[in-house]
PDB file of N, CA and C in Angstrom:
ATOM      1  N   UNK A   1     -24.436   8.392 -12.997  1.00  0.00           N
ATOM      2  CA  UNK A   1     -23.000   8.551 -12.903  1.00  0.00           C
ATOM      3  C   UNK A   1     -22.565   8.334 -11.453  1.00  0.00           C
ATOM      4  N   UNK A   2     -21.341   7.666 -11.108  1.00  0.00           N
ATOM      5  CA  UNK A   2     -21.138   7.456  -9.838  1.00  0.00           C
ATOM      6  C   UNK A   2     -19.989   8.730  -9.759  1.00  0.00           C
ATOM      7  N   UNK A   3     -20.246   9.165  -8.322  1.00  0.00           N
ATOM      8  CA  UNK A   3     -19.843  10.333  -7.462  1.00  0.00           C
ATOM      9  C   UNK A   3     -17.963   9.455  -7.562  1.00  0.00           C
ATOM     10  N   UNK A   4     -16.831  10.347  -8.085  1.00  0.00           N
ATOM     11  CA  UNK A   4     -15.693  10.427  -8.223  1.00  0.00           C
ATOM     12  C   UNK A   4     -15.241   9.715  -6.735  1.00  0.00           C
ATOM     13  N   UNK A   5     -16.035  10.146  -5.397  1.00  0.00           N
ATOM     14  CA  UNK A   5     -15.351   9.608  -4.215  1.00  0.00           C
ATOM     15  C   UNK A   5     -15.643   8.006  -3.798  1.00  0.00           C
ATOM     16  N   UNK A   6     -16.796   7.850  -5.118  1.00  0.00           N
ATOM     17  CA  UNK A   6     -16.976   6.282  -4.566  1.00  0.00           C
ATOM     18  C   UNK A   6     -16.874   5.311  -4.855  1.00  0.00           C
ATOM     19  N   UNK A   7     -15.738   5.777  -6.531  1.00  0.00           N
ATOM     20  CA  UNK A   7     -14.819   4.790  -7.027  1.00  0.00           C
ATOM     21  C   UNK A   7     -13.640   4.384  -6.626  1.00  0.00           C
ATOM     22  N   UNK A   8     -13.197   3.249  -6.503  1.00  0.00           N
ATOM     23  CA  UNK A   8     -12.155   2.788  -6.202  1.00  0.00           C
ATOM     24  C   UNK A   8     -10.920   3.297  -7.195  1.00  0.00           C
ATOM     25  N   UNK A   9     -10.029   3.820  -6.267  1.00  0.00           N
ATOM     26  CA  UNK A   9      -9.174   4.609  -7.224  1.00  0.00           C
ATOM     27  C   UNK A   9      -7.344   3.866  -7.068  1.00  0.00           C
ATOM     28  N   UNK A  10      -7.050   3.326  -7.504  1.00  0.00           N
ATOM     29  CA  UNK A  10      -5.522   2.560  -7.897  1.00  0.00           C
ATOM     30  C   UNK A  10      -4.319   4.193  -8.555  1.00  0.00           C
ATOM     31  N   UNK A  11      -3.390   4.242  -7.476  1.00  0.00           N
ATOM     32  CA  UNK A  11      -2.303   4.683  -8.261  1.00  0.00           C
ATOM     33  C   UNK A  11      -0.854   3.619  -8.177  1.00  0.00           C
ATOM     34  N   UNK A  12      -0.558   3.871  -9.403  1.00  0.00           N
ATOM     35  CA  UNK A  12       0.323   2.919 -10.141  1.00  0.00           C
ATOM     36  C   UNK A  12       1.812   3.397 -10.422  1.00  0.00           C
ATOM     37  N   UNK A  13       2.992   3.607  -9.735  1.00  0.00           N
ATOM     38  CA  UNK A  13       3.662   4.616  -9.910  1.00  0.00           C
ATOM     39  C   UNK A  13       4.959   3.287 -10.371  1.00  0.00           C
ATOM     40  N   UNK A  14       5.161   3.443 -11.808  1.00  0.00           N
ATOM     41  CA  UNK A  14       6.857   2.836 -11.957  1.00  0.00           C
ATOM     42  C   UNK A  14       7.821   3.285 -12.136  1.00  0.00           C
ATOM     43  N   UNK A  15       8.896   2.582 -11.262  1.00  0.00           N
ATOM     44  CA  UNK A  15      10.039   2.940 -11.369  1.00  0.00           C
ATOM     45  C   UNK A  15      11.332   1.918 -11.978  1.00  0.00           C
ATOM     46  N   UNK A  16      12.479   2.800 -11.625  1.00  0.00           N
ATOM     47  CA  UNK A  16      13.361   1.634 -11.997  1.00  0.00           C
ATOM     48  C   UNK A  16      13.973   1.514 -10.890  1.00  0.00           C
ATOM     49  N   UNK A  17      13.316   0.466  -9.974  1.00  0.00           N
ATOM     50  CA  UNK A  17      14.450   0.019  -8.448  1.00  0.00           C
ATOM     51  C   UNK A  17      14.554   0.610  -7.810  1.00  0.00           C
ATOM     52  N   UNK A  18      15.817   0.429  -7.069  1.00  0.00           N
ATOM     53  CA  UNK A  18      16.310   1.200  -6.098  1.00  0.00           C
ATOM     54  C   UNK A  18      17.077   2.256  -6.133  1.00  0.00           C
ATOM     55  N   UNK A  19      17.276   2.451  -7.413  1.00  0.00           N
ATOM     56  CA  UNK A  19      18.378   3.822  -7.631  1.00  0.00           C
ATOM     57  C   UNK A  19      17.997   4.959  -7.571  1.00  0.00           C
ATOM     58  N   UNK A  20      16.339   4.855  -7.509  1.00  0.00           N
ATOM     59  CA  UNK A  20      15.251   5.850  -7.751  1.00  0.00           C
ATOM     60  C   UNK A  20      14.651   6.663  -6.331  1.00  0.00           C
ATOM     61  N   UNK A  21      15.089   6.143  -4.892  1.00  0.00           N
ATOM     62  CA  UNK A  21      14.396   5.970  -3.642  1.00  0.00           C
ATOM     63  C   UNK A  21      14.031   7.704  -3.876  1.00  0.00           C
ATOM     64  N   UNK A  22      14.530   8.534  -3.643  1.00  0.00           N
ATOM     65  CA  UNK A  22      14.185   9.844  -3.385  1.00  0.00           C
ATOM     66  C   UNK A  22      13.244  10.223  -4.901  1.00  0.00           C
ATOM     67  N   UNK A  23      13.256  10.710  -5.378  1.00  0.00           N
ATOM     68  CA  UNK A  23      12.317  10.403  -6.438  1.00  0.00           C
ATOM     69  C   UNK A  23      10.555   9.476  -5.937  1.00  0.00           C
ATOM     70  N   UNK A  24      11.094   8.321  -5.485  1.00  0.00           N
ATOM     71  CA  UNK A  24       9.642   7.529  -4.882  1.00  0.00           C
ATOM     72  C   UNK A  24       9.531   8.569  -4.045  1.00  0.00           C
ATOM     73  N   UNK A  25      10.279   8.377  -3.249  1.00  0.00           N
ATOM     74  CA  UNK A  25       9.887   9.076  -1.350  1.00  0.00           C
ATOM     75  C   UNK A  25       8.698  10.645  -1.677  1.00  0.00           C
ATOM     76  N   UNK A  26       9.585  11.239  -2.793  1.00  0.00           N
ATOM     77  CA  UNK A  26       9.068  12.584  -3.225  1.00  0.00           C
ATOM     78  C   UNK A  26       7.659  12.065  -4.015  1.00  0.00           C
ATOM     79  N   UNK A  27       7.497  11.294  -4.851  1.00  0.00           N
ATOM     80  CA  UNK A  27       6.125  10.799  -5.556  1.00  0.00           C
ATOM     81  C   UNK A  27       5.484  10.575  -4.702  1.00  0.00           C
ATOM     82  N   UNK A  28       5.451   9.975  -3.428  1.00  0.00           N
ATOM     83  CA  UNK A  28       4.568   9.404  -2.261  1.00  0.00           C
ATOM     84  C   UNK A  28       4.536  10.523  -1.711  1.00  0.00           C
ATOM     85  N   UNK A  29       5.224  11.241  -1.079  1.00  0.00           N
ATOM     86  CA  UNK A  29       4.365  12.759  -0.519  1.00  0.00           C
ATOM     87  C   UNK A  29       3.708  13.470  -0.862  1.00  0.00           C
ATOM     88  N   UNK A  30       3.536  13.270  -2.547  1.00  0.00           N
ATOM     89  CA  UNK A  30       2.888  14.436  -3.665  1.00  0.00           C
ATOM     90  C   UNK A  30       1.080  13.724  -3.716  1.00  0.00           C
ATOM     91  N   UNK A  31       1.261  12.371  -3.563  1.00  0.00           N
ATOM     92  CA  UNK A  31      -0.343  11.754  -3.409  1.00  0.00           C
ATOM     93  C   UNK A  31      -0.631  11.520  -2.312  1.00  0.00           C
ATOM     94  N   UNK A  32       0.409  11.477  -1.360  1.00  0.00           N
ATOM     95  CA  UNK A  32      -0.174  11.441   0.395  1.00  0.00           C
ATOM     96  C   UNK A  32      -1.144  13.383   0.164  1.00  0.00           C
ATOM     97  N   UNK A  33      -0.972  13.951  -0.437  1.00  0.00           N
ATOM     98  CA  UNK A  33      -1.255  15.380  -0.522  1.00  0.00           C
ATOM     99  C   UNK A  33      -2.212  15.938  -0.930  1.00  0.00           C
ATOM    100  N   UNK A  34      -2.785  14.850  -2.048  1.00  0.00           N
ATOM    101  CA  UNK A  34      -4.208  14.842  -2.910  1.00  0.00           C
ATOM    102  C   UNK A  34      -5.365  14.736  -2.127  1.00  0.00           C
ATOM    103  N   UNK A  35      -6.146  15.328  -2.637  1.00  0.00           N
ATOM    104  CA  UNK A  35      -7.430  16.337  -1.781  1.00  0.00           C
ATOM    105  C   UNK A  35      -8.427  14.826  -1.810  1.00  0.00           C
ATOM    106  N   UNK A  36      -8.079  14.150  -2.923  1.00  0.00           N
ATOM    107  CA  UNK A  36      -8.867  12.904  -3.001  1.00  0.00           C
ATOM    108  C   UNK A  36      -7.768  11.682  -2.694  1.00  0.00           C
ATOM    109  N   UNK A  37      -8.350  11.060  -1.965  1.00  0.00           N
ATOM    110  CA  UNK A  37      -7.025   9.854  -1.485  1.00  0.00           C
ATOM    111  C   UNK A  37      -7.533   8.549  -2.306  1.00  0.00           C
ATOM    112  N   UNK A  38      -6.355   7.983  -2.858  1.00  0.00           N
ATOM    113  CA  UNK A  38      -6.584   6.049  -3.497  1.00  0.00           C
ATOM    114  C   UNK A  38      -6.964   5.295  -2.270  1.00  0.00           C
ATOM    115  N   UNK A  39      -7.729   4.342  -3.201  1.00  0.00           N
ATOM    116  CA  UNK A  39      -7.421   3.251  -2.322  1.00  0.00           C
ATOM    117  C   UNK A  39      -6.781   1.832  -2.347  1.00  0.00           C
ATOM    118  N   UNK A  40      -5.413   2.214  -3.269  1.00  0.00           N
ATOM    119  CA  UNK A  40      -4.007   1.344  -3.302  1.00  0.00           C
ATOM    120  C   UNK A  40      -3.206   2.529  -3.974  1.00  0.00           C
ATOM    121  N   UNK A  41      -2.126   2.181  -3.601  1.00  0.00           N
ATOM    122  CA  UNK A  41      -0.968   2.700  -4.070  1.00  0.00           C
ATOM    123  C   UNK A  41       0.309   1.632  -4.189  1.00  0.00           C
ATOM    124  N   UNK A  42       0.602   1.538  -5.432  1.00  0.00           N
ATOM    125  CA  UNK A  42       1.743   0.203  -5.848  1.00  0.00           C
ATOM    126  C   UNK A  42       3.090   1.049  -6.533  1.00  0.00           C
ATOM    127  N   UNK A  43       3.888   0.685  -5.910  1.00  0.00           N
ATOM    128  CA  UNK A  43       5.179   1.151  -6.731  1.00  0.00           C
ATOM    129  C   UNK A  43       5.292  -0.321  -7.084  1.00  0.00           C
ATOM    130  N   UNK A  44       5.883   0.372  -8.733  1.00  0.00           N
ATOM    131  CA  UNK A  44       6.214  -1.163  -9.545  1.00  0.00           C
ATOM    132  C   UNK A  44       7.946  -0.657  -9.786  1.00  0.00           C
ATOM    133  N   UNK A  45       8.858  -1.439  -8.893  1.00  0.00           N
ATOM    134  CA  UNK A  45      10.134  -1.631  -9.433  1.00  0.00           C
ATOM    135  C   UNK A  45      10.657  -2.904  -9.904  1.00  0.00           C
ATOM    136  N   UNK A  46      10.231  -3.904 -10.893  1.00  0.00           N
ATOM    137  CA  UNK A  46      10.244  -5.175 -11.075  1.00  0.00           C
ATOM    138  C   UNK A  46      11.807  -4.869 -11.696  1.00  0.00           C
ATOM    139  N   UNK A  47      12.387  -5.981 -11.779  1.00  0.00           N
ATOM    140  CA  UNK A  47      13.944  -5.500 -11.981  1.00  0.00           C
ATOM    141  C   UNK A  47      13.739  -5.898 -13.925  1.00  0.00           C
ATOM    142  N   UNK A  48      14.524  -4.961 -14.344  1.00  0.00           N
ATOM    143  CA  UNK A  48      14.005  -5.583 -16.084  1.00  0.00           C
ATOM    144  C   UNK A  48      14.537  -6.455 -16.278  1.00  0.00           C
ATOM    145  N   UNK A  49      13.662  -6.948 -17.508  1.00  0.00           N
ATOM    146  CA  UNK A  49      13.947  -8.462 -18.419  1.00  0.00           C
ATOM    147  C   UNK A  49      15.107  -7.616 -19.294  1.00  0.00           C
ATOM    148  N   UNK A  50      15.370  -6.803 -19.803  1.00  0.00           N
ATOM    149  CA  UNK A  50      16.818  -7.154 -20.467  1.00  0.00           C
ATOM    150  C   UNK A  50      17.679  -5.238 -19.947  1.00  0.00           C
ATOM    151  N   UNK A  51      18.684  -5.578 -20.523  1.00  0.00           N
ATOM    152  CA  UNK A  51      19.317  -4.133 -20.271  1.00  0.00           C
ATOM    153  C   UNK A  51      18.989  -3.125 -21.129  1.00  0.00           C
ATOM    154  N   UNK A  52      17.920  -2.614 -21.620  1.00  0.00           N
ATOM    155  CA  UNK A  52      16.866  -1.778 -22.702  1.00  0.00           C
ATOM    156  C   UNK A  52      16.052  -0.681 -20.916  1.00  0.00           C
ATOM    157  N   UNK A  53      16.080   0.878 -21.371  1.00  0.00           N
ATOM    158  CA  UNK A  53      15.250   1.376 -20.371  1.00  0.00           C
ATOM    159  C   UNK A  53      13.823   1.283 -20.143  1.00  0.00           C
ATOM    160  N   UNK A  54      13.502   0.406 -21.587  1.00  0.00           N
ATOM    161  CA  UNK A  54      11.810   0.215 -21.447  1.00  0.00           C
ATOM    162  C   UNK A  54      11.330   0.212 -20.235  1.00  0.00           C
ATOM    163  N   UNK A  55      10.056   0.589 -19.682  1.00  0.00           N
ATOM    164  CA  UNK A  55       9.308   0.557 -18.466  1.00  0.00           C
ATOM    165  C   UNK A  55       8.260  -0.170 -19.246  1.00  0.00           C
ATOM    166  N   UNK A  56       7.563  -0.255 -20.508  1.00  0.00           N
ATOM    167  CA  UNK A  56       6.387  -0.873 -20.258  1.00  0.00           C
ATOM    168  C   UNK A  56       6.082  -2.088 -19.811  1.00  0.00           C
ATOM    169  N   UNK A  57       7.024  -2.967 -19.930  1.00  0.00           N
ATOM    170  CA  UNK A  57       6.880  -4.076 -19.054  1.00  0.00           C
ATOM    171  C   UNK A  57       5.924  -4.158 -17.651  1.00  0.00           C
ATOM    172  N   UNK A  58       6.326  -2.737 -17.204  1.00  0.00           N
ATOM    173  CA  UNK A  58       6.250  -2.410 -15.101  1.00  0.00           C
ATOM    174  C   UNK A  58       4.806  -1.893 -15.439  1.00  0.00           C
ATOM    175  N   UNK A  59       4.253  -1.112 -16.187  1.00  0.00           N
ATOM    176  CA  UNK A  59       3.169  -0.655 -16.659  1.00  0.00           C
ATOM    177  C   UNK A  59       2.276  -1.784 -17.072  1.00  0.00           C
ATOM    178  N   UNK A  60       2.279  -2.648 -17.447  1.00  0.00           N
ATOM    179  CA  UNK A  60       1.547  -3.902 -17.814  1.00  0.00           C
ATOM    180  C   UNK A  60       1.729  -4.548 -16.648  1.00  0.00           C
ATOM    181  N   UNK A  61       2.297  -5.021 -15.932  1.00  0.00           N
ATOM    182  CA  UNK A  61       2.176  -6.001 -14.845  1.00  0.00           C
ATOM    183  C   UNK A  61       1.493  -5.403 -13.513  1.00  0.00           C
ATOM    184  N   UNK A  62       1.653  -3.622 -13.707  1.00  0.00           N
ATOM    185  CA  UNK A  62       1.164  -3.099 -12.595  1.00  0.00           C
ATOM    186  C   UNK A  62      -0.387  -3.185 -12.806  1.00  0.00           C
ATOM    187  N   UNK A  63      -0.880  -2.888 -14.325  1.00  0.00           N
ATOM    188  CA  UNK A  63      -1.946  -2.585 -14.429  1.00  0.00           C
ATOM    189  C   UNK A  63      -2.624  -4.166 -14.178  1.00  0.00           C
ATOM    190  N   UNK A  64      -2.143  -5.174 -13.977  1.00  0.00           N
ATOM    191  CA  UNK A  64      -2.637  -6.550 -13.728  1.00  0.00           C
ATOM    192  C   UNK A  64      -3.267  -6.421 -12.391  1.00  0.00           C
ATOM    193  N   UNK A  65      -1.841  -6.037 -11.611  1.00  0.00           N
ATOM    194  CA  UNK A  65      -2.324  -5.900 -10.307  1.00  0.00           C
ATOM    195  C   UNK A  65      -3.329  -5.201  -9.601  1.00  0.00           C
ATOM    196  N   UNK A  66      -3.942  -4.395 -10.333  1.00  0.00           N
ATOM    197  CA  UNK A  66      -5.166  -3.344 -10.146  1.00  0.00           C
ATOM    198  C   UNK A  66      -6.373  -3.913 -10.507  1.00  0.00           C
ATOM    199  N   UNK A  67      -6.949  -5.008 -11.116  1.00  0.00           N
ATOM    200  CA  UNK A  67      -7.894  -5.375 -11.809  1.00  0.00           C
ATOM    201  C   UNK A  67      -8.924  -4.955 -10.842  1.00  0.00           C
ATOM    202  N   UNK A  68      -8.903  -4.855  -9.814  1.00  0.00           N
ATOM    203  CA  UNK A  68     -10.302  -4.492  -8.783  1.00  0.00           C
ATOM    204  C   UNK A  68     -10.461  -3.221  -8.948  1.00  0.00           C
ATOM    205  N   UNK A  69      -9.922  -2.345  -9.389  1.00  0.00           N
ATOM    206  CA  UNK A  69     -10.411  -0.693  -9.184  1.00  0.00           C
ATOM    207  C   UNK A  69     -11.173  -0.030 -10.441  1.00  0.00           C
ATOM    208  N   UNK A  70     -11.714   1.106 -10.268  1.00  0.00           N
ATOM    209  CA  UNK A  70     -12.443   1.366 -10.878  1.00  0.00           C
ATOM    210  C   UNK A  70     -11.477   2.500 -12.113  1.00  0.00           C
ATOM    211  N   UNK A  71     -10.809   3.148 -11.494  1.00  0.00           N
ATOM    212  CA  UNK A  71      -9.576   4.184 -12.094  1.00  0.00           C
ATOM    213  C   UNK A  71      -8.088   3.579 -11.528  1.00  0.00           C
ATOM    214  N   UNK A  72      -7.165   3.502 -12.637  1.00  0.00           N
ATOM    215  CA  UNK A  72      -5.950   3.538 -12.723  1.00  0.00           C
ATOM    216  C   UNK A  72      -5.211   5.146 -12.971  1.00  0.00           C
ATOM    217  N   UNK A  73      -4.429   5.678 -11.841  1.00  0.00           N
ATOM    218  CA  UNK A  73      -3.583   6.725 -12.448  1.00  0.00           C
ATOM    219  C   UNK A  73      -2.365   5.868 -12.694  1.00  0.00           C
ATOM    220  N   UNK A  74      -1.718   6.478 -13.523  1.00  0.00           N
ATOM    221  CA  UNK A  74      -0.287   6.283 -14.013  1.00  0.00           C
ATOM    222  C   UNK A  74       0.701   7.651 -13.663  1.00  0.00           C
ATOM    223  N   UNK A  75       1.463   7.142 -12.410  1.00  0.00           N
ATOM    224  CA  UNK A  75       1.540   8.237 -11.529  1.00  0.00           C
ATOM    225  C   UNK A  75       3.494   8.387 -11.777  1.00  0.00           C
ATOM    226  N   UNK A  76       4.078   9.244 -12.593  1.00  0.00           N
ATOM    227  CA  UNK A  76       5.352   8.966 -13.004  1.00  0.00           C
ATOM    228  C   UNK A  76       6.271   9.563 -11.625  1.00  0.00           C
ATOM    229  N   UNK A  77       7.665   8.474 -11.307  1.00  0.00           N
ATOM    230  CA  UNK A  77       7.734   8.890 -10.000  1.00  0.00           C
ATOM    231  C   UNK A  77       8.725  10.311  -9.998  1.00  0.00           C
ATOM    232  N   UNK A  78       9.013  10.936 -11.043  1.00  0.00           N
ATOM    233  CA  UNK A  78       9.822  11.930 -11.448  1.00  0.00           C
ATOM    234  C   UNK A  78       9.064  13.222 -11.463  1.00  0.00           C
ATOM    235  N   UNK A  79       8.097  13.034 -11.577  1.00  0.00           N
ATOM    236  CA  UNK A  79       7.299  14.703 -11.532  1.00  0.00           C
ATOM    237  C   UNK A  79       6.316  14.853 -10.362  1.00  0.00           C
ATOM    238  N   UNK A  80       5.950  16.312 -10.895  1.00  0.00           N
ATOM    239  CA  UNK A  80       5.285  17.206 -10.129  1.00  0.00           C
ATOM    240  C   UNK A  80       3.566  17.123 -10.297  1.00  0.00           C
ATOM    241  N   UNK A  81       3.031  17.045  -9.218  1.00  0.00           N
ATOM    242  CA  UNK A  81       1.483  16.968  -9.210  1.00  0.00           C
ATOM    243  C   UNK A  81       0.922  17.885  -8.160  1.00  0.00           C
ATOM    244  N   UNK A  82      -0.388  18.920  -8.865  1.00  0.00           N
ATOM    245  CA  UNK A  82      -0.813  19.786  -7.794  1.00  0.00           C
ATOM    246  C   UNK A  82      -1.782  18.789  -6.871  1.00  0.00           C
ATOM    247  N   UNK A  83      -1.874  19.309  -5.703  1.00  0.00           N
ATOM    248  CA  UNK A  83      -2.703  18.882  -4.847  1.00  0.00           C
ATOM    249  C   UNK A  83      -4.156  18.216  -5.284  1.00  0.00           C
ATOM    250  N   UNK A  84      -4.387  18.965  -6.037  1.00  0.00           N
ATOM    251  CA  UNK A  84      -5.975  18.625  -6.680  1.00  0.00           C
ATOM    252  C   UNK A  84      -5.990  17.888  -8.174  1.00  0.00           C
ATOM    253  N   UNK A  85      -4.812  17.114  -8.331  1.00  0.00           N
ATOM    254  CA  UNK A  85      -4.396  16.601  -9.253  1.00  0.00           C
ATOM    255  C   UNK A  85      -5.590  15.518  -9.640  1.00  0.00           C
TER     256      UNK A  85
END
């Protein structure tokens, strides 16, 4: 089994744009905070394909962008995460 610190770890946090900034700002301090640190962090605000609130779109294209890591979190930019999350 490989040791948790020596996988490459991807967090994936989507949003919707720019309407969201405080919300991000607050998601990025909550994993700047984690006892275990990534090694990427992607906010996905791709602007949507139609006027529907779907996100999975941002969730599929983010998870493209990760193909090198070993763990994907799916890191929602609206909530709360303990330190040792």
């Amino acid at each position: 089994m490989i040791p948790i610190v020596d996988l490459k770890i991807g967090i994936l946090i989507p949003t919707r744009g720019t309407e969201r900034i405080e919300f991000i700002k607050n998601a990025l301090r909550i994993v700047d905070a984690q006892t275990i640190k990534p090694h990427r962090i992607e906010v996905i605000g791709d602007p949507p394909k139609s006027e529907s609130c779907d996100i999975t779109y941002r969730y599929r294209n983010g998870y493209q962008r990760f193909s090198d890591m070993d763990i994907i979190f799916f890191w929602e930019d609206d909530d709360w995460y303990a330190s040792d999350y």
